[in-house]
Protein backbone atom coordinates (compact mmCIF):
# COMPACT_ATOMS: atom_id res chain seq x y z
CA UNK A 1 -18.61 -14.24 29.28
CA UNK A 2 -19.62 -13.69 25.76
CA UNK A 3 -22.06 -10.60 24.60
CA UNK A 4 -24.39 -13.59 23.53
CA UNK A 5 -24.37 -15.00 26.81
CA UNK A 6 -24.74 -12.35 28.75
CA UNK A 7 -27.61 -11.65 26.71
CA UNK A 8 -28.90 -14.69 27.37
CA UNK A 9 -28.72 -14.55 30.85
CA UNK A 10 -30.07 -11.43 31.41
CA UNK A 11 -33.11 -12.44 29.79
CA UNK A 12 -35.35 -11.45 32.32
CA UNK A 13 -38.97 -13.21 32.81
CA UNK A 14 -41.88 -12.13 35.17
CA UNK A 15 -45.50 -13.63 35.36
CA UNK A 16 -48.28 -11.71 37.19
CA UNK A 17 -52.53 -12.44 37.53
CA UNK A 18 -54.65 -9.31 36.41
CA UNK A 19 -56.63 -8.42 39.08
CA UNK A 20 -59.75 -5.77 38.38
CA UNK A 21 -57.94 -3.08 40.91
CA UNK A 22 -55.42 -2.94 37.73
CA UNK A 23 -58.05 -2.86 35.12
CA UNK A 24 -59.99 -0.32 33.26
CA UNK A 25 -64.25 0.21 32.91
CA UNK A 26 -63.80 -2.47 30.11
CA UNK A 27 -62.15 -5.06 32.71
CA UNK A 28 -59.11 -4.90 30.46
CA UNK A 29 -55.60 -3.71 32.05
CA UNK A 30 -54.72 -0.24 32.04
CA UNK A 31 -52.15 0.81 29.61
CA UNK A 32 -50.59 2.88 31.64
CA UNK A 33 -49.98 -0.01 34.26
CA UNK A 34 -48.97 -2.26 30.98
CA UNK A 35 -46.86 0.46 30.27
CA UNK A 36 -44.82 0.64 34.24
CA UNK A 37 -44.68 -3.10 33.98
CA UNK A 38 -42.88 -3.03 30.84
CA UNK A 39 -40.82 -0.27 31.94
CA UNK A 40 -40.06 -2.18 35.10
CA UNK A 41 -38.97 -5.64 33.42
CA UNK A 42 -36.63 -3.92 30.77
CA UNK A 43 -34.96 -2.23 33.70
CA UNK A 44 -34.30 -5.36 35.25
CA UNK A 45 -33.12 -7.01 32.00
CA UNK A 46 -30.98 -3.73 31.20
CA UNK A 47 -29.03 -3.66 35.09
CA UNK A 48 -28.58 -7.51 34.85
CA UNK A 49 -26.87 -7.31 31.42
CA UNK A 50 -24.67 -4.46 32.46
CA UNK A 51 -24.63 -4.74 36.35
CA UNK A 52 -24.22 -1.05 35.96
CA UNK A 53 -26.58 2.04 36.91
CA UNK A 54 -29.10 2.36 34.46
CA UNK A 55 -31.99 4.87 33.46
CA UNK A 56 -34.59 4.91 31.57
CA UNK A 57 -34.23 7.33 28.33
CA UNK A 58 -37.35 6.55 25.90
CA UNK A 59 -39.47 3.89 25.32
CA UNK A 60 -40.19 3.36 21.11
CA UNK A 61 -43.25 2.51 19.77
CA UNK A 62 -45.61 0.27 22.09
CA UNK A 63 -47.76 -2.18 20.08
CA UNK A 64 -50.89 -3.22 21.81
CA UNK A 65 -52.46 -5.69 19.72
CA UNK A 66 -54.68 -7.57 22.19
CA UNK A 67 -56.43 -6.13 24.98
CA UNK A 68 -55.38 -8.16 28.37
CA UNK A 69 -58.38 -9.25 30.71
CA UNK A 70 -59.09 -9.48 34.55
CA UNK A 71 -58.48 -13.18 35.68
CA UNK A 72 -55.84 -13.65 33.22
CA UNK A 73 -51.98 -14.95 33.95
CA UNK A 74 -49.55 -12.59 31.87
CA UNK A 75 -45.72 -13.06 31.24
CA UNK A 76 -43.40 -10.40 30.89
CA UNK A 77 -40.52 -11.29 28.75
CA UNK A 78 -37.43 -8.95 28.75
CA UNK A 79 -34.20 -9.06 26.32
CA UNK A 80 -31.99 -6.91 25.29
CA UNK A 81 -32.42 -6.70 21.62
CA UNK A 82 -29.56 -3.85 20.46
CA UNK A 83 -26.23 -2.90 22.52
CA UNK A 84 -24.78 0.65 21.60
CA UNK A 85 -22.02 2.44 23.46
CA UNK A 86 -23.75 3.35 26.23
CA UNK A 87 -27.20 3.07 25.74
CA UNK A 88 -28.64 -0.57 25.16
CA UNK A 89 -32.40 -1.47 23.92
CA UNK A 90 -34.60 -4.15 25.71
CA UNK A 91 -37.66 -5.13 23.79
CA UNK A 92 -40.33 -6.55 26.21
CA UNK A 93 -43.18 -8.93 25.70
CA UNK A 94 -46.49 -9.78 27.21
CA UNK A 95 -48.17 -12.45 26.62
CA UNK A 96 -51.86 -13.39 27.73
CA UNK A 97 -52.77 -16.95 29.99
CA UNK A 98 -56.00 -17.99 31.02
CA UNK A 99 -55.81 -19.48 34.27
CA UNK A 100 -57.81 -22.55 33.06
CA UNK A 101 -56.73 -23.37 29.76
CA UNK A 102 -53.47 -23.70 27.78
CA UNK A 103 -54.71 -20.78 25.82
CA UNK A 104 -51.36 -18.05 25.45
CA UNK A 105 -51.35 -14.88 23.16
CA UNK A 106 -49.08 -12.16 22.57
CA UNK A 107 -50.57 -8.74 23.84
CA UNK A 108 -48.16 -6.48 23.63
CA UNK A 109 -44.40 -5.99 22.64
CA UNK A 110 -42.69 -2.38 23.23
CA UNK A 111 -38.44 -1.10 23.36
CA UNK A 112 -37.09 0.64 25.94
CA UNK A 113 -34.09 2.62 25.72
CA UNK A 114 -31.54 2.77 28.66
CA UNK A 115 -28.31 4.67 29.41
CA UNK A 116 -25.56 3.33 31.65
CA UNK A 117 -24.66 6.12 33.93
CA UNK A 118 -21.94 7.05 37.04
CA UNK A 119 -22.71 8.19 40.29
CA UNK A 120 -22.36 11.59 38.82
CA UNK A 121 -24.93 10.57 35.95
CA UNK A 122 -22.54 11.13 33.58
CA UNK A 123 -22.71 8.51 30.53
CA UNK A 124 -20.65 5.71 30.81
CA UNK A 125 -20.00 2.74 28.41
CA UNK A 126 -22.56 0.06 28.75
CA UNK A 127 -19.82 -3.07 28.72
């Protein structure tokens, strides 16, 4: 398989509804829980591209340009956007649904950096 399509396949996509137990005194979500979403979908994009043991080593800047309300339908869209020798990037995506409209906005989009690692957590190559 090609580095194209195993970026393509590892392209990972979650949707979730925003309940208020996840939102803040402004019935928007957290950005903290935003934040471990995020976190959690690059992980999954990063361990299906590689199939190998991979951490989490920084995330880069985190731009929240809509705030995301209670009652909404969000996406979580994961791919890995840079591939180094054993680190890789995955930039992540959120985008906003109403749950009664066609209505869909981007809310946030952050990178993650991740490190391939052995079962002594010692660096290892990434392909």
């Amino acid at each position: 398989m090609t580095t194209d399509e195993r970026i393509k396949a590892s392209e990972t996509r979650i949707f979730k509804a925003v309940f208020p137990n996840t939102t803040n005194h402004y019935d928007t979500l957290f950005g903290g829980t935003a934040m471990h979403m995020m976190d959690e979908v690059a992980f999954i994009t990063a361990t299906r591209f590689t199939r190998k043991r991979m951490v989490t080593v920084s995330s880069d800047r985190i731009d929240f340009t809509r705030p995301i309300p209670a009652g909404t339908i969000i996406e979580l869209i994961g791919t890995v956007s840079h591939i180094g020798n054993t680190s890789l990037k995955v930039q992540v995506e959120i985008y906003i649904e109403e749950m009664y409209s066609f209505e869909r906005e981007k809310a946030i989009t952050g990178t993650f950096t991740f490190v391939a690692i052995d079962e002594n957590k010692h660096k290892i190559s990434v392909l």
